[in-house]
Protein backbone atom coordinates (compact mmCIF):
# COMPACT_ATOMS: atom_id res chain seq x y z
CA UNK A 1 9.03 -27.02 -23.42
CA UNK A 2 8.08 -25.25 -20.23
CA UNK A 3 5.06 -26.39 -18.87
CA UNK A 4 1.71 -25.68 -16.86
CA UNK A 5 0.97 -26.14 -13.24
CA UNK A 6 -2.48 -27.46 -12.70
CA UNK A 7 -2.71 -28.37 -8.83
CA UNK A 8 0.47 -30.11 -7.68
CA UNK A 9 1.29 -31.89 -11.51
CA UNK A 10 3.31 -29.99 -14.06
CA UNK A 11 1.76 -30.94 -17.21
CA UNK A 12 2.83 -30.25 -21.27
CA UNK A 13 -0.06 -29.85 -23.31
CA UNK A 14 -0.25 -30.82 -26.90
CA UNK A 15 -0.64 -27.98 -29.42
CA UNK A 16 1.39 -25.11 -30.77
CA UNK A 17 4.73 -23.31 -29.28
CA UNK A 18 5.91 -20.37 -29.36
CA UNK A 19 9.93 -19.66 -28.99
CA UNK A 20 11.44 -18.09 -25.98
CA UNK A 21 14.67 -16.20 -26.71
CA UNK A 22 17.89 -15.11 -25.79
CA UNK A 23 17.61 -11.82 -26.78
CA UNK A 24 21.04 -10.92 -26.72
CA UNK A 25 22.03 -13.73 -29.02
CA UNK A 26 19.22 -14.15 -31.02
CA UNK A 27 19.03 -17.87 -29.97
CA UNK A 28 16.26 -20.13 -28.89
CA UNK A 29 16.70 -21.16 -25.66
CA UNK A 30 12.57 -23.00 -24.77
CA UNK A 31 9.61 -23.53 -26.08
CA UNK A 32 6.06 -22.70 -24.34
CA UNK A 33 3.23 -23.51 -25.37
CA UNK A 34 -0.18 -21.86 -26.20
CA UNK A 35 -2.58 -23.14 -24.14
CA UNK A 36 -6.43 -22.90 -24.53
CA UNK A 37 -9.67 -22.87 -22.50
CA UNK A 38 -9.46 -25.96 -21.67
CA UNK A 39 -5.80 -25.44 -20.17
CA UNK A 40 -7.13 -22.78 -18.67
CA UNK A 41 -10.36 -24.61 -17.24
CA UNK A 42 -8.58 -27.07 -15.61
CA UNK A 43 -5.92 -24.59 -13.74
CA UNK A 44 -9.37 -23.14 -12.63
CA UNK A 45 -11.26 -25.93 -11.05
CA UNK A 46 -7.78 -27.08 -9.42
CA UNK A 47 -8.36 -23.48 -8.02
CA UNK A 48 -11.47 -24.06 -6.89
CA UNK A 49 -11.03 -27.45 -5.42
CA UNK A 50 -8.54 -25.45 -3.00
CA UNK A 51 -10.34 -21.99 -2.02
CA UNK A 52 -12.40 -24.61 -0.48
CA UNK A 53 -10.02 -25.33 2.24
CA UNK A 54 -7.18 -22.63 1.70
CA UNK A 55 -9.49 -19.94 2.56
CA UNK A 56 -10.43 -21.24 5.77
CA UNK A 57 -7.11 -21.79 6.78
CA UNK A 58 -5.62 -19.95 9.42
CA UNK A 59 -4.39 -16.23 8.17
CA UNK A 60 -1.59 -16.60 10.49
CA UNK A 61 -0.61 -20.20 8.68
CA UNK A 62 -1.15 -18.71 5.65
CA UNK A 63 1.17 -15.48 6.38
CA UNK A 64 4.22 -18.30 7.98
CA UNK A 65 3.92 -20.10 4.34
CA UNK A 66 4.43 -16.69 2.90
CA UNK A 67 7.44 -16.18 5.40
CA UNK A 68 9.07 -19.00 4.37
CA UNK A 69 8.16 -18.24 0.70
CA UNK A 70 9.86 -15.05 1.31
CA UNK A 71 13.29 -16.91 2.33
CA UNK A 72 13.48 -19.50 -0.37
CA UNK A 73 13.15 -16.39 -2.73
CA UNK A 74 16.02 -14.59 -0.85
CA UNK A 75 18.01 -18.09 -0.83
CA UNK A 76 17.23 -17.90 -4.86
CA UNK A 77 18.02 -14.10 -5.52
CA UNK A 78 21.53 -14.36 -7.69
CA UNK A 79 19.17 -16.99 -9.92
CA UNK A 80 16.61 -15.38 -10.33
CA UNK A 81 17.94 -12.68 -11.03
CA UNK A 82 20.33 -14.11 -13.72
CA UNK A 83 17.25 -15.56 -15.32
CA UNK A 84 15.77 -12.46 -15.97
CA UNK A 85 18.44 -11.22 -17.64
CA UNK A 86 18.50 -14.71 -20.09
CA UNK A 87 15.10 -14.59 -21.38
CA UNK A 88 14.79 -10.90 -20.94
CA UNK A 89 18.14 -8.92 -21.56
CA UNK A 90 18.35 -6.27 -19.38
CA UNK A 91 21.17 -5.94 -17.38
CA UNK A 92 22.06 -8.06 -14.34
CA UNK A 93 22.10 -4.89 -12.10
CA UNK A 94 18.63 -3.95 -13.61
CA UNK A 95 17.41 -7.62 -12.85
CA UNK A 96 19.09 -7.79 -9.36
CA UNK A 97 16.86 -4.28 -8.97
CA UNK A 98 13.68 -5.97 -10.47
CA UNK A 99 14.06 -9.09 -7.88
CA UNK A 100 14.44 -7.41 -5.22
CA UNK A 101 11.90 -5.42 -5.33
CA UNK A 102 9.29 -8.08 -6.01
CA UNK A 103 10.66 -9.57 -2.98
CA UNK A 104 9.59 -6.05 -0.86
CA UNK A 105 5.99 -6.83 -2.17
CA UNK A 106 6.41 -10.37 -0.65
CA UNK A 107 7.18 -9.08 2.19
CA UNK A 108 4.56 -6.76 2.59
CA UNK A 109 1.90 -9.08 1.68
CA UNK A 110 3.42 -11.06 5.38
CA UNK A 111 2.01 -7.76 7.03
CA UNK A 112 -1.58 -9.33 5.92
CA UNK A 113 -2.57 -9.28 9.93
CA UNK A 114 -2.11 -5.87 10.25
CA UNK A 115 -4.20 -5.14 6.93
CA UNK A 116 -6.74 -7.13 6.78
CA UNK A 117 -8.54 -6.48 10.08
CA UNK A 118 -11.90 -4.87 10.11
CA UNK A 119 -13.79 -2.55 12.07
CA UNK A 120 -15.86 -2.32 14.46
CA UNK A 121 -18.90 0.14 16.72
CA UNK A 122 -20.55 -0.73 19.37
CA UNK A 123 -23.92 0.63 20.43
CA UNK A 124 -24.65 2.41 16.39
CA UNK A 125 -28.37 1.99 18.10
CA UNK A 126 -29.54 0.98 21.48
CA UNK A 127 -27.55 -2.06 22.44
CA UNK A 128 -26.98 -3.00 18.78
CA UNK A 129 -23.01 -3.29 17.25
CA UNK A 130 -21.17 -3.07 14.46
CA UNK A 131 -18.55 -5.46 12.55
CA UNK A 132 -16.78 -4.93 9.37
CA UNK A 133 -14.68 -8.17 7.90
CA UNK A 134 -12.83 -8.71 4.94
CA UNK A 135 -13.27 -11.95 3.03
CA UNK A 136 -11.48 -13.45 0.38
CA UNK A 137 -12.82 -12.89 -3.34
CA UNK A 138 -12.44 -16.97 -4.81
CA UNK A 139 -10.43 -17.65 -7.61
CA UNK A 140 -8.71 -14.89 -9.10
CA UNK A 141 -5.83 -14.20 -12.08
CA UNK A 142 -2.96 -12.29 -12.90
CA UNK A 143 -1.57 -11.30 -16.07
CA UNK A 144 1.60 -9.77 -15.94
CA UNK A 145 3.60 -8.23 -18.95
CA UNK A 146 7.32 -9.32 -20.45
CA UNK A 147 9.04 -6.58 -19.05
CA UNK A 148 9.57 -7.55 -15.58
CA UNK A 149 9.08 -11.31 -15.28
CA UNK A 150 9.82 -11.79 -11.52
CA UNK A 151 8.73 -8.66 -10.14
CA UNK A 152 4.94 -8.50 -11.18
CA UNK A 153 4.06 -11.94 -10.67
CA UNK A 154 5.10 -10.56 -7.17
CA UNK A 155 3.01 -8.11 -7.15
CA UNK A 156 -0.12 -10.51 -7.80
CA UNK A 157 -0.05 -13.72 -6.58
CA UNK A 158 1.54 -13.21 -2.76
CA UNK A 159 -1.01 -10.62 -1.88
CA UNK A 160 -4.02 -12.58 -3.13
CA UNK A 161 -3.37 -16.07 -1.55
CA UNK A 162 -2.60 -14.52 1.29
CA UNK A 163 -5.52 -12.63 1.66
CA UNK A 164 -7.15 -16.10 1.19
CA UNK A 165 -7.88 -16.51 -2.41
CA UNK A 166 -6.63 -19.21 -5.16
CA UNK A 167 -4.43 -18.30 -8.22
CA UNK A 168 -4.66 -18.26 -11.82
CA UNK A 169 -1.48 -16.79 -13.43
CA UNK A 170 -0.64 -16.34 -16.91
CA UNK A 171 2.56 -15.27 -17.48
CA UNK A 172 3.73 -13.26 -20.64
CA UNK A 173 4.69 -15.83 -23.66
CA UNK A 174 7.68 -13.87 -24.10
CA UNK A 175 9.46 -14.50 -20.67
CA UNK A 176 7.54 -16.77 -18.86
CA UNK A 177 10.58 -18.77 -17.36
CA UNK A 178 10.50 -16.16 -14.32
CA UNK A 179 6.60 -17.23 -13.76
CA UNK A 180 7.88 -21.07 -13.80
CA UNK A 181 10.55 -20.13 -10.93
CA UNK A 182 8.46 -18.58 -8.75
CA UNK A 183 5.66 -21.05 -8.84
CA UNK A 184 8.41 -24.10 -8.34
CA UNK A 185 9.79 -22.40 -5.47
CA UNK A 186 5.85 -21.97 -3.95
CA UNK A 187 5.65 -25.52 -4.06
CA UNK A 188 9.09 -26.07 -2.24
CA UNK A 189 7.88 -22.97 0.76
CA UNK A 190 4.61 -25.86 1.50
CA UNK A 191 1.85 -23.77 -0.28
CA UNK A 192 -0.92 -26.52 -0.85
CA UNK A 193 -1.55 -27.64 -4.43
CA UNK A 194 -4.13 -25.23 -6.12
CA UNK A 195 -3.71 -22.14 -4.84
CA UNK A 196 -1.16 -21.09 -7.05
CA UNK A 197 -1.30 -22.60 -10.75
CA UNK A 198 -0.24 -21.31 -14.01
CA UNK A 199 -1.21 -21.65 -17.48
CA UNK A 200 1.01 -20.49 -20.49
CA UNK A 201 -0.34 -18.89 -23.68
CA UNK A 202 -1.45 -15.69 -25.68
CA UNK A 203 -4.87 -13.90 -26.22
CA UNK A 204 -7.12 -17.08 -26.11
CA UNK A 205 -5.54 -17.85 -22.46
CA UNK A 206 -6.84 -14.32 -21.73
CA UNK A 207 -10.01 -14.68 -23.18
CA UNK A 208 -10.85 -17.75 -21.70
CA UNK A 209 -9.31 -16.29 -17.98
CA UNK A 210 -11.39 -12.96 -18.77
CA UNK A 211 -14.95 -15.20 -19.53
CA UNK A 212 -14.66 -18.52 -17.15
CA UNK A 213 -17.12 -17.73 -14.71
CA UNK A 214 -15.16 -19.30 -11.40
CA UNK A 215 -12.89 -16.12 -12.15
CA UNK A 216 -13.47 -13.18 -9.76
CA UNK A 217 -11.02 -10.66 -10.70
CA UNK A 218 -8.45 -10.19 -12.97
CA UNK A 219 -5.30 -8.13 -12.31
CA UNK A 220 -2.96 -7.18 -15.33
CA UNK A 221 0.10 -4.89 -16.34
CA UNK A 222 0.91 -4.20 -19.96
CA UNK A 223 0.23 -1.97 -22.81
CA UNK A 224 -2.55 0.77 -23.19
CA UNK A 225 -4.85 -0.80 -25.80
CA UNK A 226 -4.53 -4.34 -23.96
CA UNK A 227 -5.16 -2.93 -20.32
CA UNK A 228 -8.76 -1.42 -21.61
CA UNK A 229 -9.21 -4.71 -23.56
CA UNK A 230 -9.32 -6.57 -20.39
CA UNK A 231 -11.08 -3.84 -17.99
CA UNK A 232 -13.72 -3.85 -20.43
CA UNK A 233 -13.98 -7.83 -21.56
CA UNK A 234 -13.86 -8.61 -17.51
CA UNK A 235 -15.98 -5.67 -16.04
CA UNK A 236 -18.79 -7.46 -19.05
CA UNK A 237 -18.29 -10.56 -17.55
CA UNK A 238 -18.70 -9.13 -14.26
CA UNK A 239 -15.04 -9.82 -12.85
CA UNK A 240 -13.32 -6.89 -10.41
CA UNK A 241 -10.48 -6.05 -12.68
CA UNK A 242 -7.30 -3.49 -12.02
CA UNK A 243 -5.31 -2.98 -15.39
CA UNK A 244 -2.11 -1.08 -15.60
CA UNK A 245 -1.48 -0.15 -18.92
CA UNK A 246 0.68 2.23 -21.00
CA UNK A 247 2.80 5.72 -20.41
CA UNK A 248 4.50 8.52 -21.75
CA UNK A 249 6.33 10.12 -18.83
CA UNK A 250 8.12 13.72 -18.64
CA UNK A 251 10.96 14.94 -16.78
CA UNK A 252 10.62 18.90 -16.30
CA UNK A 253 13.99 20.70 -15.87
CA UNK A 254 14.03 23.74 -13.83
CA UNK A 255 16.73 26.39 -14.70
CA UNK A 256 17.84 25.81 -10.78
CA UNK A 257 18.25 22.25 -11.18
CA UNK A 258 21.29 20.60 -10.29
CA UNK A 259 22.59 19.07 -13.44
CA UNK A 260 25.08 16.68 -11.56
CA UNK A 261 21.91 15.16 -9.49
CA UNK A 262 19.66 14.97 -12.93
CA UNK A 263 21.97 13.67 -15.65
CA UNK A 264 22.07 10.26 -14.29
CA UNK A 265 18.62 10.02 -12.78
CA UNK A 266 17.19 10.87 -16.41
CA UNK A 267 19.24 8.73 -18.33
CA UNK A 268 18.70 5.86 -16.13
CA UNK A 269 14.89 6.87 -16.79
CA UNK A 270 15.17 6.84 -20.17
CA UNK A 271 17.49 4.25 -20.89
CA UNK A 272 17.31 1.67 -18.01
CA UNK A 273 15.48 -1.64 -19.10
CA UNK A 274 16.49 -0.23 -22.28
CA UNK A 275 13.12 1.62 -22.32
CA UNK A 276 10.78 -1.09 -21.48
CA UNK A 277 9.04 0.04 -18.90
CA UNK A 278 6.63 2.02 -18.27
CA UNK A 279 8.23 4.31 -15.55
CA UNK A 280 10.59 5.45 -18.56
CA UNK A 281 11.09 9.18 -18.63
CA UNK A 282 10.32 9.62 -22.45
CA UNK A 283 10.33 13.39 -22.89
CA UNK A 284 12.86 15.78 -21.04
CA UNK A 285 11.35 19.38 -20.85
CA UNK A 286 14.20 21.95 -20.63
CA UNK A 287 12.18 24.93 -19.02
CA UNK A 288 13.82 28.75 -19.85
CA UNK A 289 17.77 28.64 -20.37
CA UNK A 290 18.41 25.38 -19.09
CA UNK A 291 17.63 24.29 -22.59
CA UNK A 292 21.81 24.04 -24.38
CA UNK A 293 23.29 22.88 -20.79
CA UNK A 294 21.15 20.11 -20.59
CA UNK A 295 21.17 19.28 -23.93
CA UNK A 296 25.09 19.17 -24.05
CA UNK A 297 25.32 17.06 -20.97
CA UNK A 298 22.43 14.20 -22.04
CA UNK A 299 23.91 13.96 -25.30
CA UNK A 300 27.53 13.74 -23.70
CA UNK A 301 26.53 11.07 -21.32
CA UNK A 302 24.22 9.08 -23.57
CA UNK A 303 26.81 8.27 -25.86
CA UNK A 304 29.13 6.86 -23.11
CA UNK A 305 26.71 3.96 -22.33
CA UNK A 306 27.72 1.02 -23.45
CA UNK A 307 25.48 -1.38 -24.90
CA UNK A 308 25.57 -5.10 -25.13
CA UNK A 309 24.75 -8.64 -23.53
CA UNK A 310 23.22 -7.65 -19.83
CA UNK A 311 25.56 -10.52 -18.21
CA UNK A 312 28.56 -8.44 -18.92
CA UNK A 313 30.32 -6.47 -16.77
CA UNK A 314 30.10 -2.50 -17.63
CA UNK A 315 27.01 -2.88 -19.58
CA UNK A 316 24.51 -0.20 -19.47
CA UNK A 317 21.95 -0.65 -21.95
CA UNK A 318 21.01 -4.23 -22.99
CA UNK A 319 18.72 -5.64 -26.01
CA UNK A 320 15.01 -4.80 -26.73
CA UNK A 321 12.82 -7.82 -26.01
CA UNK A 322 12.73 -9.37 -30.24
CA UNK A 323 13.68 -8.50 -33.35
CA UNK A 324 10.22 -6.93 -34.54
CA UNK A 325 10.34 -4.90 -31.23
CA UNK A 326 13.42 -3.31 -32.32
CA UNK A 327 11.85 -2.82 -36.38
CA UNK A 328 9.14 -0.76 -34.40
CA UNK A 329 11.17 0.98 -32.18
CA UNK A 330 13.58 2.25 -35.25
CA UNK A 331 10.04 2.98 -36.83
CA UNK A 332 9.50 5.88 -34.30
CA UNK A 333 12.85 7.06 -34.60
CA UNK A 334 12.66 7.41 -38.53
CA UNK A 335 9.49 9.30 -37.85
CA UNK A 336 10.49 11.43 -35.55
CA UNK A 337 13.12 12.31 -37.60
CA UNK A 338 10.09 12.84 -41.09
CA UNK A 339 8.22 15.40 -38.39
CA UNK A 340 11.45 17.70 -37.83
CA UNK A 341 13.42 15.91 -34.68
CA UNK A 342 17.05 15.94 -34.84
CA UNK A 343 18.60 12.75 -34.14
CA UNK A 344 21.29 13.75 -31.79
CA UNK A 345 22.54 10.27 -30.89
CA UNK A 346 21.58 7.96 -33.07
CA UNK A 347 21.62 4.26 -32.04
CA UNK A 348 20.24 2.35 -34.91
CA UNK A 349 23.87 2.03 -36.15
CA UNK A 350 23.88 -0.86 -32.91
CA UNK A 351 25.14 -4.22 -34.46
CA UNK A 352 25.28 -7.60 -32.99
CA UNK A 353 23.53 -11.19 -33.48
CA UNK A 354 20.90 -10.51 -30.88
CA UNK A 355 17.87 -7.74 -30.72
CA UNK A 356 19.84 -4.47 -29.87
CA UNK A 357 19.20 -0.86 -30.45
CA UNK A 358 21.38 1.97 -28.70
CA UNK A 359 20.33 4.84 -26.57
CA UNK A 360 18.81 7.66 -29.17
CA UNK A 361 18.04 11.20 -28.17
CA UNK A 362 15.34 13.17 -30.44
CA UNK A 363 16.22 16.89 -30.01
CA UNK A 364 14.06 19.52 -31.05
CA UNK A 365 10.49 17.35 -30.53
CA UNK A 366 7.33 19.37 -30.21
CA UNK A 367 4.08 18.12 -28.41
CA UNK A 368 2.48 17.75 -31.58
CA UNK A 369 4.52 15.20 -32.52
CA UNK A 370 4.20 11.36 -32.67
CA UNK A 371 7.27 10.51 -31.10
CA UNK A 372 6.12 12.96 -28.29
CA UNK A 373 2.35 11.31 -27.41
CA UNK A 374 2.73 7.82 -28.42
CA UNK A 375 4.30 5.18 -25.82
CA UNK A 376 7.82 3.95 -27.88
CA UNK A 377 8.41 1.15 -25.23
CA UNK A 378 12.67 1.32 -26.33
CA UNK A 379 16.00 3.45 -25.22
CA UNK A 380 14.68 6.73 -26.76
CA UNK A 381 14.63 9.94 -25.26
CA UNK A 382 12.91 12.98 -26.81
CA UNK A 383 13.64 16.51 -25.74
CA UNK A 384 10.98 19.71 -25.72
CA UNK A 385 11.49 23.14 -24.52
CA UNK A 386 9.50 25.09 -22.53
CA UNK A 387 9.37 29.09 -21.44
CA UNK A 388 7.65 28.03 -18.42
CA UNK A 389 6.70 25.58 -15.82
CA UNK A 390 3.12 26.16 -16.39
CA UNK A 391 4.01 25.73 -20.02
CA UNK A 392 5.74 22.42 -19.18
CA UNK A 393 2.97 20.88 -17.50
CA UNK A 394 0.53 21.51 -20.44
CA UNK A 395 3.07 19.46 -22.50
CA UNK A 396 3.19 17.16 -19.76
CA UNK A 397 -0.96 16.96 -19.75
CA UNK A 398 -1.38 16.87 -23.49
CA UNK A 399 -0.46 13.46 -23.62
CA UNK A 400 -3.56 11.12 -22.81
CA UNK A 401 -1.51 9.08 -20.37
CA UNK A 402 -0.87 9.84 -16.38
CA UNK A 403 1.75 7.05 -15.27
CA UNK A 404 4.61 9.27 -13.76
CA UNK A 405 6.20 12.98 -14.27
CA UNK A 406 9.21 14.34 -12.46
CA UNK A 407 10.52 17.52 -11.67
CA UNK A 408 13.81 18.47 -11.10
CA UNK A 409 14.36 21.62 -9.52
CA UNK A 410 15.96 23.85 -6.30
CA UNK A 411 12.61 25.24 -5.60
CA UNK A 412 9.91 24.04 -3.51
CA UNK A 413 7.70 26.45 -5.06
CA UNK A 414 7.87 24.98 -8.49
CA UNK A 415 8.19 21.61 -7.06
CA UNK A 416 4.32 22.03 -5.09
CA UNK A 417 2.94 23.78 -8.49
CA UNK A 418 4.41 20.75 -10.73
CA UNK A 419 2.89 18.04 -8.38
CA UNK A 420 -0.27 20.10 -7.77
CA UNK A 421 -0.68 21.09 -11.28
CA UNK A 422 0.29 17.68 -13.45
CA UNK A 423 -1.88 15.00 -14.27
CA UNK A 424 -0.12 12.01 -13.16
CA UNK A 425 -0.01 9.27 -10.68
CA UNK A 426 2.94 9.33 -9.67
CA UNK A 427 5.15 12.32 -8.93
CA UNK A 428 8.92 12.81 -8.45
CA UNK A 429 11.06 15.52 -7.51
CA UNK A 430 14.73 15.04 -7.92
CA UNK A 431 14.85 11.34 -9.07
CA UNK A 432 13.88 9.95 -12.39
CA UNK A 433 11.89 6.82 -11.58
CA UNK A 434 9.28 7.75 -9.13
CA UNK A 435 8.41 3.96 -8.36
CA UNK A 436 6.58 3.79 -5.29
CA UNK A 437 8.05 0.69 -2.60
CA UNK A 438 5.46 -1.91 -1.98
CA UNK A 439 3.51 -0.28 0.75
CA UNK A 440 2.04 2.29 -1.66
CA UNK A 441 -0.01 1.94 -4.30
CA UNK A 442 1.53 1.59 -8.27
CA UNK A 443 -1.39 4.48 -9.01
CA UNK A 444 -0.91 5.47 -12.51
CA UNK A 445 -4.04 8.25 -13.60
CA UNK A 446 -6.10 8.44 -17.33
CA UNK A 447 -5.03 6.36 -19.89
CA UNK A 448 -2.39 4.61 -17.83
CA UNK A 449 -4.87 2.62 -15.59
CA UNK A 450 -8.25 1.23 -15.97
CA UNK A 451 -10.14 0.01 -12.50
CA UNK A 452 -10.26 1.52 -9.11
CA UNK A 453 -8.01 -0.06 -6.82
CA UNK A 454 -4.14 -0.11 -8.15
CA UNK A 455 -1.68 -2.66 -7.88
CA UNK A 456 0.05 -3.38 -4.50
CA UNK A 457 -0.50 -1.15 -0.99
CA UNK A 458 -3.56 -1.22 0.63
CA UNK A 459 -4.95 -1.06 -2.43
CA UNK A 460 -4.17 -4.27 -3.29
CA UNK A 461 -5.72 -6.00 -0.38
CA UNK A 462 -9.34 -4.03 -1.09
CA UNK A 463 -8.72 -5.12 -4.36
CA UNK A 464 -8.81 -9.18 -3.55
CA UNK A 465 -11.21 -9.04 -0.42
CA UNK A 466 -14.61 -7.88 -0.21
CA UNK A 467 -16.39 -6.57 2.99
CA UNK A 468 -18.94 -7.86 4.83
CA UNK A 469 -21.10 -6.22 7.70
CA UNK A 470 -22.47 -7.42 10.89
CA UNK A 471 -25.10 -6.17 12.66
CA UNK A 472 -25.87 -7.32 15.62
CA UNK A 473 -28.16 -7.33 18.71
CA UNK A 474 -27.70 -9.78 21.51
């Protein structure tokens, strides 16, 4: 059974488990268990026993820790890596992707110097000045999703402790052998016991995270109805919170697209990760007379991805994340096919002793219907037609999430209108995963985030410091 770090001392509590699986074999590979509040109280007040002195230490200290946390990570890439794809699935190219660009946010949070400085102005009044400083917020938690074990842990914890502040994180329940990695290997860089500790469990870990009063702010990435679960449960109890949650992206085609430059970037979008995640392009939007050429070519290359254990070699597409994730999936499927779609690949025919589904494309899917507003979280791929671009970005807008939308096109013209006139966070033009690197905010719009301050960029530091100002006469 994995276990929790409180402090320095990995400790299994009594209780019930929950199994962690293989989910390209089906098999049970560890147990972790579902802690409570008191779990969770205790990874608190070991927390708190070291904001006491970790916040005082040195920044520059602090930043050579996160250096060296930096190499052992880059020492332990090909591992980590390898365990993502164990107790997650998706390929090892997609998990060699996923580590290394946690690592980017690890090494942005070593620019901390640089970022949190303050301000100053002199003489605001006669011989009166000025100062701005950041301070660190206290004791503060993560909660990232399944989907990416490594890589948003990353984008919590390094950022935060190096701003000064102690950590609570909470991994998912699904994969939370990624979470266990990381912390060991904090440990072996010389972090001091108590700033980072972790605490395994389900909904009463995050309900007794979201109401312990030590907590100051909660950071979390996951689905739509959990993100405003949490911004609303922590904003009650008073906590700063920043909560990613779901997404239903669209990649406009232009009739002056290059189909050789799109094909690939859109079925990476769709079916990379094998759909979990939410920078999936869910809904292609053939504008004019693109519409049969680019239907011809997705369907042509979707059904020459392979699907199967992500540790193989040639391996495009690996298993969804359990066996009722893959009921649901096939749900949407079946009802996009009830509301009029046309299943042009079909995957559901995918056999095999672990939790796989392959690639499916939905032709003929209208805004109206379910398959085309609801977040499927799997390797499907719905496709719309427009007459338009302006008609494309009302399909685009329809949808009460604003995570990411992409355009590809030949025109700068179009391509200002589309990122002037959709309602998303993040924009692309010519690439189908507009994932910003770690020096930019993660800023997904509506439905797709609930706070103020996004995860990683400067955001990211505002969101675990708060200001203080001086002013001054001598």
């Amino acid at each position: 059974m994995v276990k929790n770090l409180i402090g320095a001392e990995w400790r299994a509590p009594s209780g019930p488990v929950l199994p962690v699986y293989n989910p390209a074999t089906g098999e049970v590979i560890e147990e972790v268990p579902l802690s409570g509040g008191e779990e969770v109280d205790q990874a608190v007040q070991a927390a708190v026993r070291a904001f006491q002195s970790w916040s005082r230490t040195p920044l520059m200290e602090r930043v050579q820790l996160m250096f060296r946390y930096k190499e052992l990570l880059e020492e332990h890439f090909e591992e980590l890596a390898h365990l993502v794809t164990l107790h997650h699935g998706k390929t090892l190219e997609e998990a060699r992707g996923e580590v290394r660009r946690g690592i980017e946010v690890v090494d942005f949070a070593c620019s901390a110097p640089s970022l949190l400085q303050g301000r100053t102005l002199r003489e605001v009044n006669r011989g009166v000045d000025q100062n701005l400083f950041h301070y660190p917020l206290g004791v503060v938690a993560g909660i990232p999703p399944f989907n990416f074990p490594v890589m948003i842990p990353l984008w919590m914890f390094p950022i935060a402790v190096v701003a000064g502040n102690t950590f609570v994180l909470k991994p998912s329940e699904r994969t939370p052998l990624g979470a266990v990695r990381l912390a060991e290997l904090f440990l072996e860089a010389g972090f001091p016991e108590g700033v980072l500790n972790l605490v395994h469990g389900a909904k009463e870990a995050v309900d007794a995270l979201l109401g312990h009063p030590e907590v100051r702010a909660v950071q979390f990435v996951g689905s739509e109805p959990v993100a405003r679960y949490i911004y609303q449960e922590a904003a009650r109890n008073g906590k700063r919170v920043s909560a990613a949650g779901g997404a239903k992206n669209h990649l406009v085609v232009m009739p002056d697209a290059d189909l050789d430059l799109a094909l690939p970037a859109i079925l990476n979008s769709a079916f990379g990760n094998a759909g979990e995640r939410c920078l999936a392009g869910s809904v292609a939007v053939a504008v004019g007379e693109v519409g049969p050429r680019l239907l011809e070519r997705v369907v042509e290359g979707t059904r020459r991805l392979r699907v199967g254990p992500g540790w193989e070699a040639g391996v495009d597409v690996g298993p969804l994340i359990r066996e009722e994730h893959r009921r649901r999936v096939v749900g949407y499927i079946q009802q996009g096919i009830e509301e009029g779609a046309e299943a042009v690949v079909d995957g559901r025919g995918v056999e095999g002793p672990g939790f796989f589904l392959g690639p499916t494309v939905l032709d003929r899917v209208s805004p109206k219907m379910v398959v085309a507003r609801e977040e499927i979280f799997g390797p499907v791929l719905s496709v719309s037609y427009a007459h338009t671009l302006e008609e494309a970005i009302a399909q685009a807008n329809r949808v009460k999430y604003g995570n990411m939308a992409t355009i590809f096109t030949s025109s700068g013209r179009a391509a200002r209108a589309f990122r002037e006139g959709v309602e998303a966070g993040m924009v692309g033009v010519n690439l189908g995963v507009a994932q910003p690197f770690a020096f930019y905010p993660f800023s997904g719009w509506r439905a797709s985030f609930f706070g103020d301050l996004h995860p990683h960029g400067p955001d990211a530091f505002l969101f675990y410091t708060r200001r203080k100002v001086v002013v001054e006469r001598w």
